[in-house]
ModelCIF file with pLDDT and N, C-alpha, C, O atoms, coordinates in Angstrom:
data_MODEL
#
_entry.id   MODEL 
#
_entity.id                         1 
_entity.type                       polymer 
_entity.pdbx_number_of_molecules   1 
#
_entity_poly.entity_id                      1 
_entity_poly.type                           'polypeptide(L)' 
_entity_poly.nstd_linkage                   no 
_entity_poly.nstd_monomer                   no 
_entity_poly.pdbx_seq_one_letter_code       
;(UNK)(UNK)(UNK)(UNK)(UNK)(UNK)(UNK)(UNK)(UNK)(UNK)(UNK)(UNK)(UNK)(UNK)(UNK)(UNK)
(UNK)(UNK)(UNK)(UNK)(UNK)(UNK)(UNK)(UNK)(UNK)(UNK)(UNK)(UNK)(UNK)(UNK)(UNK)(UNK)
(UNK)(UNK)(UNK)(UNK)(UNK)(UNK)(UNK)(UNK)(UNK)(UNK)(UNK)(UNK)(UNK)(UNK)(UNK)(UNK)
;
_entity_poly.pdbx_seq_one_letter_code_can   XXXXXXXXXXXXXXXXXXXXXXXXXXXXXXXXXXXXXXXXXXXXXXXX 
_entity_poly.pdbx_strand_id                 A 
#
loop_
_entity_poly_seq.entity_id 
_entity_poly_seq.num 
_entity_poly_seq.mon_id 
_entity_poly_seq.hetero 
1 1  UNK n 
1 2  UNK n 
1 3  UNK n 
1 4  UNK n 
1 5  UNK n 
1 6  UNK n 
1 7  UNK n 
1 8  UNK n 
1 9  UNK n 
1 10 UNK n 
1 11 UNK n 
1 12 UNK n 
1 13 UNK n 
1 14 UNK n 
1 15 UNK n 
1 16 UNK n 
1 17 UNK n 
1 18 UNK n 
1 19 UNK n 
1 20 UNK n 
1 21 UNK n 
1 22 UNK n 
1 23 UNK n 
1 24 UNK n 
1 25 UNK n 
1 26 UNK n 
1 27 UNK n 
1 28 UNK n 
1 29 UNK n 
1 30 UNK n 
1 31 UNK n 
1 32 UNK n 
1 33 UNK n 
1 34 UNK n 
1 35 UNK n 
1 36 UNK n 
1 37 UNK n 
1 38 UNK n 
1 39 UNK n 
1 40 UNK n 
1 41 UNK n 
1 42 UNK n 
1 43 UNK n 
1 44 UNK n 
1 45 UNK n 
1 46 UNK n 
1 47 UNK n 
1 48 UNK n 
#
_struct_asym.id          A 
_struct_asym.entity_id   1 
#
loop_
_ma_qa_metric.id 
_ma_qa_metric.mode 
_ma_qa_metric.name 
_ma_qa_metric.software_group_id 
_ma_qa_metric.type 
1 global pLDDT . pLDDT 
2 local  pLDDT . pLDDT 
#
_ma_qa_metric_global.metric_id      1 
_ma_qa_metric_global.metric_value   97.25 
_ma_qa_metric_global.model_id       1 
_ma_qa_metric_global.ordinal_id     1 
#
loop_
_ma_qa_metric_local.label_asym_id 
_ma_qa_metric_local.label_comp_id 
_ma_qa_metric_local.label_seq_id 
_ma_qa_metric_local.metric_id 
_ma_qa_metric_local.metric_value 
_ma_qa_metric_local.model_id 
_ma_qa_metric_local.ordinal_id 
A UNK 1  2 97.00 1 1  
A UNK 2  2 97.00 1 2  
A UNK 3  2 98.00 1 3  
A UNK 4  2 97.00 1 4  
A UNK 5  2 98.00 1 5  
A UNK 6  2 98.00 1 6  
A UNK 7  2 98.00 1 7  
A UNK 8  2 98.00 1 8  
A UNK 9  2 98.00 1 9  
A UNK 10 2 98.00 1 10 
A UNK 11 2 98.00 1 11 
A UNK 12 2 98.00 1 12 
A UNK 13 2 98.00 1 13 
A UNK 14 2 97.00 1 14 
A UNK 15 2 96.00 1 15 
A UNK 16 2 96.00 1 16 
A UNK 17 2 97.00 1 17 
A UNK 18 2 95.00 1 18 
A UNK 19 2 95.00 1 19 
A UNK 20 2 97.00 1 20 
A UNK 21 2 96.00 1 21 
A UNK 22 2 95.00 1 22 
A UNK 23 2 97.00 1 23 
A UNK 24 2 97.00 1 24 
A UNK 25 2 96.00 1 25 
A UNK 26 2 96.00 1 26 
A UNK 27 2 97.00 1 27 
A UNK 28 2 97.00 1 28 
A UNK 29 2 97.00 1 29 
A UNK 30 2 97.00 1 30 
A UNK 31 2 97.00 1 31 
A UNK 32 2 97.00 1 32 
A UNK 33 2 97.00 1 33 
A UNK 34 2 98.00 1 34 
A UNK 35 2 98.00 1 35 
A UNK 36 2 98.00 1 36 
A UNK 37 2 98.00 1 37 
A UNK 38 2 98.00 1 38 
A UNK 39 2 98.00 1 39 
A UNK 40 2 98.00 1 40 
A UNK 41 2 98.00 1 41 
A UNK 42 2 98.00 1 42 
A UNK 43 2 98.00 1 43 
A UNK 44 2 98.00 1 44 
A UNK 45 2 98.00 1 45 
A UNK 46 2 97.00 1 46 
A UNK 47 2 97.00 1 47 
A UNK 48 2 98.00 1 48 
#
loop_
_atom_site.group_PDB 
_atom_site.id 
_atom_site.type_symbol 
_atom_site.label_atom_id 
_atom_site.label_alt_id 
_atom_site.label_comp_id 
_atom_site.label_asym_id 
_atom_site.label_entity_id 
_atom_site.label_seq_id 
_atom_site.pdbx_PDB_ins_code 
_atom_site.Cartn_x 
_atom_site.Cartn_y 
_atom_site.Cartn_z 
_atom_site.occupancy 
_atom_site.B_iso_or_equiv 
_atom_site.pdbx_formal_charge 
_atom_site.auth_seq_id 
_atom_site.auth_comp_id 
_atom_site.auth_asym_id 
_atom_site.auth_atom_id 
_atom_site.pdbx_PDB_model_num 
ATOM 1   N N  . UNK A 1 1  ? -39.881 -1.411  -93.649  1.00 97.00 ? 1  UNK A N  1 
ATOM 2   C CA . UNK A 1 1  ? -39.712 -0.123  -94.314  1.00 97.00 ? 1  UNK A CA 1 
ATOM 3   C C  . UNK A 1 1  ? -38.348 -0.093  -95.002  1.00 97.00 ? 1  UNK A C  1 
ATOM 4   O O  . UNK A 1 1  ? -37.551 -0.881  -94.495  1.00 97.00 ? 1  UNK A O  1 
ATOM 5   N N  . UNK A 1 2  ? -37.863 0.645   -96.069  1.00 97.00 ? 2  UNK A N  1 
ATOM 6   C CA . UNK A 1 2  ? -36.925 0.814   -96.970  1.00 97.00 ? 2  UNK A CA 1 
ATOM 7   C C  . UNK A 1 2  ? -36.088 1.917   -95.989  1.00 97.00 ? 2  UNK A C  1 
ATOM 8   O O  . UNK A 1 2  ? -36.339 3.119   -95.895  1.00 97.00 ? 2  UNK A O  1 
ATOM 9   N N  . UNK A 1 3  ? -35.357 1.399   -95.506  1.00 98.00 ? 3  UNK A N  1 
ATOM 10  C CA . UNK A 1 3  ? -34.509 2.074   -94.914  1.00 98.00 ? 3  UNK A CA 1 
ATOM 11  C C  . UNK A 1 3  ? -33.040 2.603   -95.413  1.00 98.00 ? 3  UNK A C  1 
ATOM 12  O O  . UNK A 1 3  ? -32.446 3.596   -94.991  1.00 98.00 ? 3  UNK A O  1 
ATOM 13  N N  . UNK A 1 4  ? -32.668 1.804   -96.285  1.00 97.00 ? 4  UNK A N  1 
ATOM 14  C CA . UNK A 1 4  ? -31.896 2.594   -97.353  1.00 97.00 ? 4  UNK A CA 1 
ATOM 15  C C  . UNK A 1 4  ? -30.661 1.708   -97.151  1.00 97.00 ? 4  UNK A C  1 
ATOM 16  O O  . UNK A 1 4  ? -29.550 2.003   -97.591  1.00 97.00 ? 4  UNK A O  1 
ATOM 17  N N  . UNK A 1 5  ? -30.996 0.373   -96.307  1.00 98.00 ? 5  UNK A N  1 
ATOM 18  C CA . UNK A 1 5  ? -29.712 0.139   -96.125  1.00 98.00 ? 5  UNK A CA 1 
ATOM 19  C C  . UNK A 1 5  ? -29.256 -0.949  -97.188  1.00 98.00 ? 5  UNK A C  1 
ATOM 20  O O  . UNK A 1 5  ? -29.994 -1.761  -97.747  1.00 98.00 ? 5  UNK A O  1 
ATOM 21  N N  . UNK A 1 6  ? -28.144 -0.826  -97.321  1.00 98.00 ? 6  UNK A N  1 
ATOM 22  C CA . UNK A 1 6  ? -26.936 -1.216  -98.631  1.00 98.00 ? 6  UNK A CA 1 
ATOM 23  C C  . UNK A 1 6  ? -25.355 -0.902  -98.011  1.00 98.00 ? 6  UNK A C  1 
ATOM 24  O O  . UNK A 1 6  ? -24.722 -0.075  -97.355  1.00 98.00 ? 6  UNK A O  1 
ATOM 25  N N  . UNK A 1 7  ? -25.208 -2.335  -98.804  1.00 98.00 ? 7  UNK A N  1 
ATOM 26  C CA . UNK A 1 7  ? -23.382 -3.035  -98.444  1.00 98.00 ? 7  UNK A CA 1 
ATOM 27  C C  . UNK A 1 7  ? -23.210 -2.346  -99.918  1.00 98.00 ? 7  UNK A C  1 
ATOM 28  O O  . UNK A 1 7  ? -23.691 -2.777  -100.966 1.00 98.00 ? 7  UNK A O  1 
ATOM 29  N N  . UNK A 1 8  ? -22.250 -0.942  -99.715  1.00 98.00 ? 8  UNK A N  1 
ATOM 30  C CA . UNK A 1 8  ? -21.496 -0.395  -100.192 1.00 98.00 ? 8  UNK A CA 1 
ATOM 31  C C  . UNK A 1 8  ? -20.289 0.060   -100.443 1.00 98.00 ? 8  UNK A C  1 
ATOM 32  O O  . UNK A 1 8  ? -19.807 0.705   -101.374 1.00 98.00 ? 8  UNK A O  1 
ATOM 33  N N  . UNK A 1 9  ? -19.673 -0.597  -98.980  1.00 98.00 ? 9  UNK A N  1 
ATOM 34  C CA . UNK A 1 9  ? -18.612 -0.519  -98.577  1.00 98.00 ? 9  UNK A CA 1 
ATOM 35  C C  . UNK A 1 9  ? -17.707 0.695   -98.172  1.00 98.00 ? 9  UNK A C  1 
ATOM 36  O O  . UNK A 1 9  ? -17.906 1.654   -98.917  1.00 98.00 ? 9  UNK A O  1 
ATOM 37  N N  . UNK A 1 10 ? -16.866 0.901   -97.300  1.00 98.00 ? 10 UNK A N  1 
ATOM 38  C CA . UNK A 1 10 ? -16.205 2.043   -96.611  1.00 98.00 ? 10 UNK A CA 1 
ATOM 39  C C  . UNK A 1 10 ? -15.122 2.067   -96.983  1.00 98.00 ? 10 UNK A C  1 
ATOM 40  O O  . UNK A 1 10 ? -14.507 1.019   -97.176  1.00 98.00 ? 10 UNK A O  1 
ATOM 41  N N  . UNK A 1 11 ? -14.372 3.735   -97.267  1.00 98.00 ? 11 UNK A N  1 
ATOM 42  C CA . UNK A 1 11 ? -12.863 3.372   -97.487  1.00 98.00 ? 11 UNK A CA 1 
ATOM 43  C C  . UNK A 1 11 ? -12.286 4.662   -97.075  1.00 98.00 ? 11 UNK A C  1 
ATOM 44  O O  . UNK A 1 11 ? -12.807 5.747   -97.332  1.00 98.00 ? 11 UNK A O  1 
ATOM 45  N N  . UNK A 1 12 ? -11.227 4.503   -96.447  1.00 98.00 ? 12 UNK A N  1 
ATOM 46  C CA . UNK A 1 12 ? -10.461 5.772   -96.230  1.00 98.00 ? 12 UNK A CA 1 
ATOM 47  C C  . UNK A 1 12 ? -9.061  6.295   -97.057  1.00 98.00 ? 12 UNK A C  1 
ATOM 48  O O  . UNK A 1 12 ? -8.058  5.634   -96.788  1.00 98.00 ? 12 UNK A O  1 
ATOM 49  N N  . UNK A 1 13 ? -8.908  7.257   -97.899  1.00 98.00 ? 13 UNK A N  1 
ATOM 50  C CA . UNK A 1 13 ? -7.787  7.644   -98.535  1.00 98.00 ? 13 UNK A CA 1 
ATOM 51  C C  . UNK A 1 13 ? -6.360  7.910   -97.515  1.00 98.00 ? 13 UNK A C  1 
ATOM 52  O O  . UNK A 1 13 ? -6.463  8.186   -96.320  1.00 98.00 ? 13 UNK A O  1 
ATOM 53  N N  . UNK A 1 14 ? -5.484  7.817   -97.994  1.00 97.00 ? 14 UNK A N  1 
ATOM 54  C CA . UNK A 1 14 ? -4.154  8.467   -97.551  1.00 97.00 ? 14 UNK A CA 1 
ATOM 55  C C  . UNK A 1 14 ? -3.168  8.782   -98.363  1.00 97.00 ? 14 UNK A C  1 
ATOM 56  O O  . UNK A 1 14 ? -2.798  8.410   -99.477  1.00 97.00 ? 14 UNK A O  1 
ATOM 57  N N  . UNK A 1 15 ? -2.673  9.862   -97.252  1.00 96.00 ? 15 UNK A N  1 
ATOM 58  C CA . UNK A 1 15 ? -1.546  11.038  -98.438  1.00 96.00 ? 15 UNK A CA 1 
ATOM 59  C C  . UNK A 1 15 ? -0.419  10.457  -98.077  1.00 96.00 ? 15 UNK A C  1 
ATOM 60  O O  . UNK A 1 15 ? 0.580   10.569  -98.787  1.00 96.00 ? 15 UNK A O  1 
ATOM 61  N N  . UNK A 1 16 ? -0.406  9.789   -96.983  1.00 96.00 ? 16 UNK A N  1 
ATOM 62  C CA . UNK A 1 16 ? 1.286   9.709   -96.137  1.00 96.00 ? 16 UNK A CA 1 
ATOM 63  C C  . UNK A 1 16 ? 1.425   8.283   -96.012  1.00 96.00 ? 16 UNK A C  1 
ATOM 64  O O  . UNK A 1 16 ? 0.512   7.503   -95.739  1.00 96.00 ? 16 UNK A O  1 
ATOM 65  N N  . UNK A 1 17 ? 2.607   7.998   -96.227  1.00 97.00 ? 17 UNK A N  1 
ATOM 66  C CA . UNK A 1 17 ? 2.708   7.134   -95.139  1.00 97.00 ? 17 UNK A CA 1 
ATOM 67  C C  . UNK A 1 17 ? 2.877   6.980   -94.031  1.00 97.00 ? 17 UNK A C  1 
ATOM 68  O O  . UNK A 1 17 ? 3.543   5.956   -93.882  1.00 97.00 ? 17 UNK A O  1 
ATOM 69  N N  . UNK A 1 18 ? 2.688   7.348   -93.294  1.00 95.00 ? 18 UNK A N  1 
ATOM 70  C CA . UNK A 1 18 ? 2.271   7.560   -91.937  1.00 95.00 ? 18 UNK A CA 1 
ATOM 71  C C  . UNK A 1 18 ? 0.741   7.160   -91.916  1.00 95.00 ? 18 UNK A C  1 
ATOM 72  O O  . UNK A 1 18 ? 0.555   6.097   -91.324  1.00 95.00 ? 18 UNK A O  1 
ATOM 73  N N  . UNK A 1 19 ? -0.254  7.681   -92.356  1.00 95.00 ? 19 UNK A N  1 
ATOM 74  C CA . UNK A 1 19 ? -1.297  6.915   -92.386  1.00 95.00 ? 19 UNK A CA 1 
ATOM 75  C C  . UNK A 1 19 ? -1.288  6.024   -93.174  1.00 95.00 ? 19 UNK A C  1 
ATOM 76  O O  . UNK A 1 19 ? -2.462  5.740   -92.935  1.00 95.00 ? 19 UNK A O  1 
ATOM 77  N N  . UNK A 1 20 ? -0.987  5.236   -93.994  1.00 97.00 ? 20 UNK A N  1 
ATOM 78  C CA . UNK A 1 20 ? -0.886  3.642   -94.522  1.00 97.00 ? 20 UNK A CA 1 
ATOM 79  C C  . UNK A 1 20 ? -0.366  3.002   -93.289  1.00 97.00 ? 20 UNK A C  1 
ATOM 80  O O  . UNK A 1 20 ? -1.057  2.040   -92.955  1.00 97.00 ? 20 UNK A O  1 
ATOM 81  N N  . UNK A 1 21 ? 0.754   3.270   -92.425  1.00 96.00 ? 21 UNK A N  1 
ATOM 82  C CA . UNK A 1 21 ? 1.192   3.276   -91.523  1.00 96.00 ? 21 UNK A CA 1 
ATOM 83  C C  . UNK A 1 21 ? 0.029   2.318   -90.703  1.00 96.00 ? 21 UNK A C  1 
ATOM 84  O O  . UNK A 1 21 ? -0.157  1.102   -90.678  1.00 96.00 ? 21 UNK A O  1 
ATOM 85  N N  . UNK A 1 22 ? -0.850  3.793   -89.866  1.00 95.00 ? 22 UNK A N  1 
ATOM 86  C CA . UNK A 1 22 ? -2.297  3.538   -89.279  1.00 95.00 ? 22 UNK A CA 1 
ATOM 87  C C  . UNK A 1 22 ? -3.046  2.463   -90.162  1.00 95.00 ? 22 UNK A C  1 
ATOM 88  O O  . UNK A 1 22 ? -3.451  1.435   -89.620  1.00 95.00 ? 22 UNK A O  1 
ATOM 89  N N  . UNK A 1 23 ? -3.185  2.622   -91.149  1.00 97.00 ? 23 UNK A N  1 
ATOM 90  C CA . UNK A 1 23 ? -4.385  1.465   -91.646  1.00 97.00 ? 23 UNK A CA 1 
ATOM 91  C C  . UNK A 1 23 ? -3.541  0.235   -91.384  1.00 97.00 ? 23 UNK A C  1 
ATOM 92  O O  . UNK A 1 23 ? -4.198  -0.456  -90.605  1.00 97.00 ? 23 UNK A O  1 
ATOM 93  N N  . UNK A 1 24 ? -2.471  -0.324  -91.647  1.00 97.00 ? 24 UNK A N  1 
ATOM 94  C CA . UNK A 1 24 ? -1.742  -1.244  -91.346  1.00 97.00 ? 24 UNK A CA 1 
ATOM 95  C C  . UNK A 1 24 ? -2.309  -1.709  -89.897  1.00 97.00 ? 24 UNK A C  1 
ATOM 96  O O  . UNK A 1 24 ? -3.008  -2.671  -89.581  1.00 97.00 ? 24 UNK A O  1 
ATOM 97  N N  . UNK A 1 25 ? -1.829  -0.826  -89.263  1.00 96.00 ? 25 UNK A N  1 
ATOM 98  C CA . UNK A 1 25 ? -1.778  -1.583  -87.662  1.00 96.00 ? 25 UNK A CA 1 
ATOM 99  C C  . UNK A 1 25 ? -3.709  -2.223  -87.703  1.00 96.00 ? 25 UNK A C  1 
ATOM 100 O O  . UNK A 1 25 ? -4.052  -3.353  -87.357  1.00 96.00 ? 25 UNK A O  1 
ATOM 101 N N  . UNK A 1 26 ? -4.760  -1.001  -88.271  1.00 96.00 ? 26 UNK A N  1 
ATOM 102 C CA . UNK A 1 26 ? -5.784  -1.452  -87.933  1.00 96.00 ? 26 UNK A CA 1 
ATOM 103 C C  . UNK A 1 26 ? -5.999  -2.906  -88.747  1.00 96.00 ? 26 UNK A C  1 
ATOM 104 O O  . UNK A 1 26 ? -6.383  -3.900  -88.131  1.00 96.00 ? 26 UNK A O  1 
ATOM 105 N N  . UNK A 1 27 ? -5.782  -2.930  -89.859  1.00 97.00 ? 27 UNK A N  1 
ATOM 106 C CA . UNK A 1 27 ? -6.023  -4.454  -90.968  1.00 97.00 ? 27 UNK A CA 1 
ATOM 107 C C  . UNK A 1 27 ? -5.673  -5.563  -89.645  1.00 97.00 ? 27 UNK A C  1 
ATOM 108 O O  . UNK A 1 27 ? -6.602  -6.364  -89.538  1.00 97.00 ? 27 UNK A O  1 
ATOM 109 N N  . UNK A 1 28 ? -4.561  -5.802  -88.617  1.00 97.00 ? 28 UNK A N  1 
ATOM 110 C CA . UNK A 1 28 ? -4.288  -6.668  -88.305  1.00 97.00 ? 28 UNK A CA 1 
ATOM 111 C C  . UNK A 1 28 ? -5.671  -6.918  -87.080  1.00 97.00 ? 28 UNK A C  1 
ATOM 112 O O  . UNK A 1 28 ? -5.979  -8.051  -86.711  1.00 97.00 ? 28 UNK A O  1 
ATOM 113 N N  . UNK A 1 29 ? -6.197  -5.988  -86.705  1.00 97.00 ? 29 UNK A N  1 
ATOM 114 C CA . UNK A 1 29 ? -7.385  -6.294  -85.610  1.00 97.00 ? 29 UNK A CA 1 
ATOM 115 C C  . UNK A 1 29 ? -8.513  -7.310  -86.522  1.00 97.00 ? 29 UNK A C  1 
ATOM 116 O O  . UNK A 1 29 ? -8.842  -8.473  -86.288  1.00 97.00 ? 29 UNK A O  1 
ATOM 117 N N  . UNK A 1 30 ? -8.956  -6.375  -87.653  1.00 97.00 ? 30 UNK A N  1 
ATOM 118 C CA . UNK A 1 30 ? -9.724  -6.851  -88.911  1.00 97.00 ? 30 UNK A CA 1 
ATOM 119 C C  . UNK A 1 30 ? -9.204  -8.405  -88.822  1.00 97.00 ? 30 UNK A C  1 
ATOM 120 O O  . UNK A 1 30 ? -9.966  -9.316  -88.500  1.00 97.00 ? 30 UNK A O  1 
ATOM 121 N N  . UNK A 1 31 ? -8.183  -8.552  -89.059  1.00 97.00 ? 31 UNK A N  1 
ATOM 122 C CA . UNK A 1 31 ? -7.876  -9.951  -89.609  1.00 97.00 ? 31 UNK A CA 1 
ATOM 123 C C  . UNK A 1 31 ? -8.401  -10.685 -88.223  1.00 97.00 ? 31 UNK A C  1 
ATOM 124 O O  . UNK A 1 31 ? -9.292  -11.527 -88.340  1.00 97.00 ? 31 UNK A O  1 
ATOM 125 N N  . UNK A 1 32 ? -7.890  -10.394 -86.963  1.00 97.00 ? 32 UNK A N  1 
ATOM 126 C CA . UNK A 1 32 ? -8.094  -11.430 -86.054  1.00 97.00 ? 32 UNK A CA 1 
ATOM 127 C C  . UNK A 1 32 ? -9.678  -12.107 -86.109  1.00 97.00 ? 32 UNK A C  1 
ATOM 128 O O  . UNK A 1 32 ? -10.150 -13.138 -85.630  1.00 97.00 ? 32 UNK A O  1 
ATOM 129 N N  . UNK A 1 33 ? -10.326 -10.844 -87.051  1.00 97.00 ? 33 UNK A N  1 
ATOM 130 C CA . UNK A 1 33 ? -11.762 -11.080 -86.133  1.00 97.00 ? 33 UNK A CA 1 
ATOM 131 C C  . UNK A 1 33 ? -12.729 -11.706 -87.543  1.00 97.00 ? 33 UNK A C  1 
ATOM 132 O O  . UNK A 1 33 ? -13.950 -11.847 -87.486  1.00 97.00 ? 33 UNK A O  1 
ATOM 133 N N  . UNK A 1 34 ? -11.902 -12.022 -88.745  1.00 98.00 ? 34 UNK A N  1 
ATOM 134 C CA . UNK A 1 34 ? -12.308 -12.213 -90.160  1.00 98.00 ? 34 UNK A CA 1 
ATOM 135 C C  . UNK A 1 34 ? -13.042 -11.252 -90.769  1.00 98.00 ? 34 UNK A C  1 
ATOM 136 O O  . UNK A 1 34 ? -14.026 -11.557 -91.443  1.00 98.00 ? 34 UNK A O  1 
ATOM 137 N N  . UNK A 1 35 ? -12.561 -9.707  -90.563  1.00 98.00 ? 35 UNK A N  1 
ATOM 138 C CA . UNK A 1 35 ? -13.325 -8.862  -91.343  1.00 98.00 ? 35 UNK A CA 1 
ATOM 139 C C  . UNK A 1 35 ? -12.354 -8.333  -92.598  1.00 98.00 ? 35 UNK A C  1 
ATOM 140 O O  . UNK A 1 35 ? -11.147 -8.103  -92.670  1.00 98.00 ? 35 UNK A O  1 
ATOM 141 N N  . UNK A 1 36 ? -13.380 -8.256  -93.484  1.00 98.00 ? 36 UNK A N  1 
ATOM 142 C CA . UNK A 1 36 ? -12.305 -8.214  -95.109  1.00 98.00 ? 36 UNK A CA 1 
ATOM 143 C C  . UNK A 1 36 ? -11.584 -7.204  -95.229  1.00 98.00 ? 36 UNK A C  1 
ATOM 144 O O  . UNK A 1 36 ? -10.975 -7.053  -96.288  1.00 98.00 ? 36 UNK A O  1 
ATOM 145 N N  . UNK A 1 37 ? -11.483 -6.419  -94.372  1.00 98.00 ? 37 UNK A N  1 
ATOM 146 C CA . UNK A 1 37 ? -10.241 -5.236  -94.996  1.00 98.00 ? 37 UNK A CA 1 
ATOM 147 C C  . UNK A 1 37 ? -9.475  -5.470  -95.619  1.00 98.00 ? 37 UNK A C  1 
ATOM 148 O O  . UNK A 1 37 ? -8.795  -6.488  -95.491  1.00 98.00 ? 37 UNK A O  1 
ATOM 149 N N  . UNK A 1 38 ? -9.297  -4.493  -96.631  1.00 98.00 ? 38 UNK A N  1 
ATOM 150 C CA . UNK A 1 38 ? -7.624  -5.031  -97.487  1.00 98.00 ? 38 UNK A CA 1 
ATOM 151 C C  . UNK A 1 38 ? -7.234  -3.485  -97.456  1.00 98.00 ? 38 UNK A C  1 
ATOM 152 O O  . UNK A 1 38 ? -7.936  -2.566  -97.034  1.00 98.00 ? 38 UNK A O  1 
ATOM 153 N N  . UNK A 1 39 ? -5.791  -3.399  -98.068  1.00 98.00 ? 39 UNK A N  1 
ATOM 154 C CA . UNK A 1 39 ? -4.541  -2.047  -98.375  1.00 98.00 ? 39 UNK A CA 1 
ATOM 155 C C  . UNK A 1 39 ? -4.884  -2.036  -99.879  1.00 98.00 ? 39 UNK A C  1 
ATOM 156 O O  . UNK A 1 39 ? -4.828  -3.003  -100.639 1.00 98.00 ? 39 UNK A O  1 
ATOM 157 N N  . UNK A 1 40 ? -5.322  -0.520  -100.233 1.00 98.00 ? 40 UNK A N  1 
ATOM 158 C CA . UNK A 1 40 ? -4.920  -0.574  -101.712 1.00 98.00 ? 40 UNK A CA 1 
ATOM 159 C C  . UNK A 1 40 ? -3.517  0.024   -101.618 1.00 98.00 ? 40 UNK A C  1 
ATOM 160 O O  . UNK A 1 40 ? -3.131  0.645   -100.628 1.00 98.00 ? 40 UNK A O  1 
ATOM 161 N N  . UNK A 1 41 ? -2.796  -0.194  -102.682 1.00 98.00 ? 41 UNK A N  1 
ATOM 162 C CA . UNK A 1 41 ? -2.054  1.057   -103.344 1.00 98.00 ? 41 UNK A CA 1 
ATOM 163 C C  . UNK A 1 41 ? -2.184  1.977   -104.439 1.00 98.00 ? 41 UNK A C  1 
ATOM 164 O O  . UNK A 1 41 ? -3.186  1.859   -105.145 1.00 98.00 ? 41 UNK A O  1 
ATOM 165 N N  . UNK A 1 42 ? -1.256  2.971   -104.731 1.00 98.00 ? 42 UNK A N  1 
ATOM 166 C CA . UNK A 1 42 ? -2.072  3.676   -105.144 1.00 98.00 ? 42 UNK A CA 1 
ATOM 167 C C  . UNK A 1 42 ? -2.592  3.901   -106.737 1.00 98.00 ? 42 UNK A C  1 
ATOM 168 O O  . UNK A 1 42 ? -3.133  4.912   -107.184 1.00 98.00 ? 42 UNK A O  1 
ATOM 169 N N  . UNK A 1 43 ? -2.268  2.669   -107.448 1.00 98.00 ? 43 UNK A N  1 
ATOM 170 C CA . UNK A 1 43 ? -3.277  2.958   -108.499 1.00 98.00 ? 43 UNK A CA 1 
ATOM 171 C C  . UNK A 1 43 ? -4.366  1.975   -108.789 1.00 98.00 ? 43 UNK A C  1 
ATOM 172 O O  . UNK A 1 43 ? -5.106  2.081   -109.767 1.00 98.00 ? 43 UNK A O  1 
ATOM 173 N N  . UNK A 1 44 ? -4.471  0.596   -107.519 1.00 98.00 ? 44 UNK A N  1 
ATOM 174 C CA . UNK A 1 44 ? -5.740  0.291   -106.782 1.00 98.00 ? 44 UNK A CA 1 
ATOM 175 C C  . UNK A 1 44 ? -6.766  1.567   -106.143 1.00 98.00 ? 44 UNK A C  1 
ATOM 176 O O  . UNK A 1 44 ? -7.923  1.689   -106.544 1.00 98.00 ? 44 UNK A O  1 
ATOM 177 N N  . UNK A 1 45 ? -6.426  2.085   -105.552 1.00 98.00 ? 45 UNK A N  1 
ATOM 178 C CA . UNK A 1 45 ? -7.270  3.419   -105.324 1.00 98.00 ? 45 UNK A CA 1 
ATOM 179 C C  . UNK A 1 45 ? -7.509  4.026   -106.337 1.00 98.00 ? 45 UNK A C  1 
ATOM 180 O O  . UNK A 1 45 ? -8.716  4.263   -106.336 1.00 98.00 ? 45 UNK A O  1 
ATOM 181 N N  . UNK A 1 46 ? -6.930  4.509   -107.421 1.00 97.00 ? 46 UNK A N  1 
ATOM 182 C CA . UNK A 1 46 ? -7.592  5.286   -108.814 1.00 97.00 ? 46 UNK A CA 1 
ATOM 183 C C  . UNK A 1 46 ? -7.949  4.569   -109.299 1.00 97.00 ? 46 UNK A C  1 
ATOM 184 O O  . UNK A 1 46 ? -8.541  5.002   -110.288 1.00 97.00 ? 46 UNK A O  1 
ATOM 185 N N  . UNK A 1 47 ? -7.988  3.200   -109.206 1.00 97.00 ? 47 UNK A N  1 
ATOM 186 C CA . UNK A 1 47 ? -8.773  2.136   -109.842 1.00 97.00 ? 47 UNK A CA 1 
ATOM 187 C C  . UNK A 1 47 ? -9.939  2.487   -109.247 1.00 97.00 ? 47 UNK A C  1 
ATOM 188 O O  . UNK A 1 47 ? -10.669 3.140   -109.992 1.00 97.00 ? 47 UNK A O  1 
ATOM 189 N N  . UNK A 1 48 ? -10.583 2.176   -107.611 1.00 98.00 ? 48 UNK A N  1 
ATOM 190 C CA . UNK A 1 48 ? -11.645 1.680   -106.865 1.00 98.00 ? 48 UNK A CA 1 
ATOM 191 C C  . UNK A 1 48 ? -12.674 2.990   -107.473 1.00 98.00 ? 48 UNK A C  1 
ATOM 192 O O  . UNK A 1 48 ? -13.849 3.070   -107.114 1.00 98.00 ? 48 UNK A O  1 
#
């Protein structure tokens, strides 16, 4: 059955640094485990 599923990919915005902060610490778990996270900045994000 068509379940709708699709690699669209996830992303979370931030206002602060303080949360770039947070995404930082998480990217390094990502990395241990080879999952692609990357950091935009911010006119990579008005790009995406």
């Amino acid at each position: 059955e068509d379940i709708g599923l699709k690699q669209t990919g996830v992303t979370y915005l931030a206002r602060t640094d303080k949360e770039m902060a947070g995404f930082a610490k998480f990217l390094k778990i990502a990395e241990t485990h080879g999952v692609d996270t990357r950091l935009l900045d911010q006119g990579e994000t008005a790009r995406l």
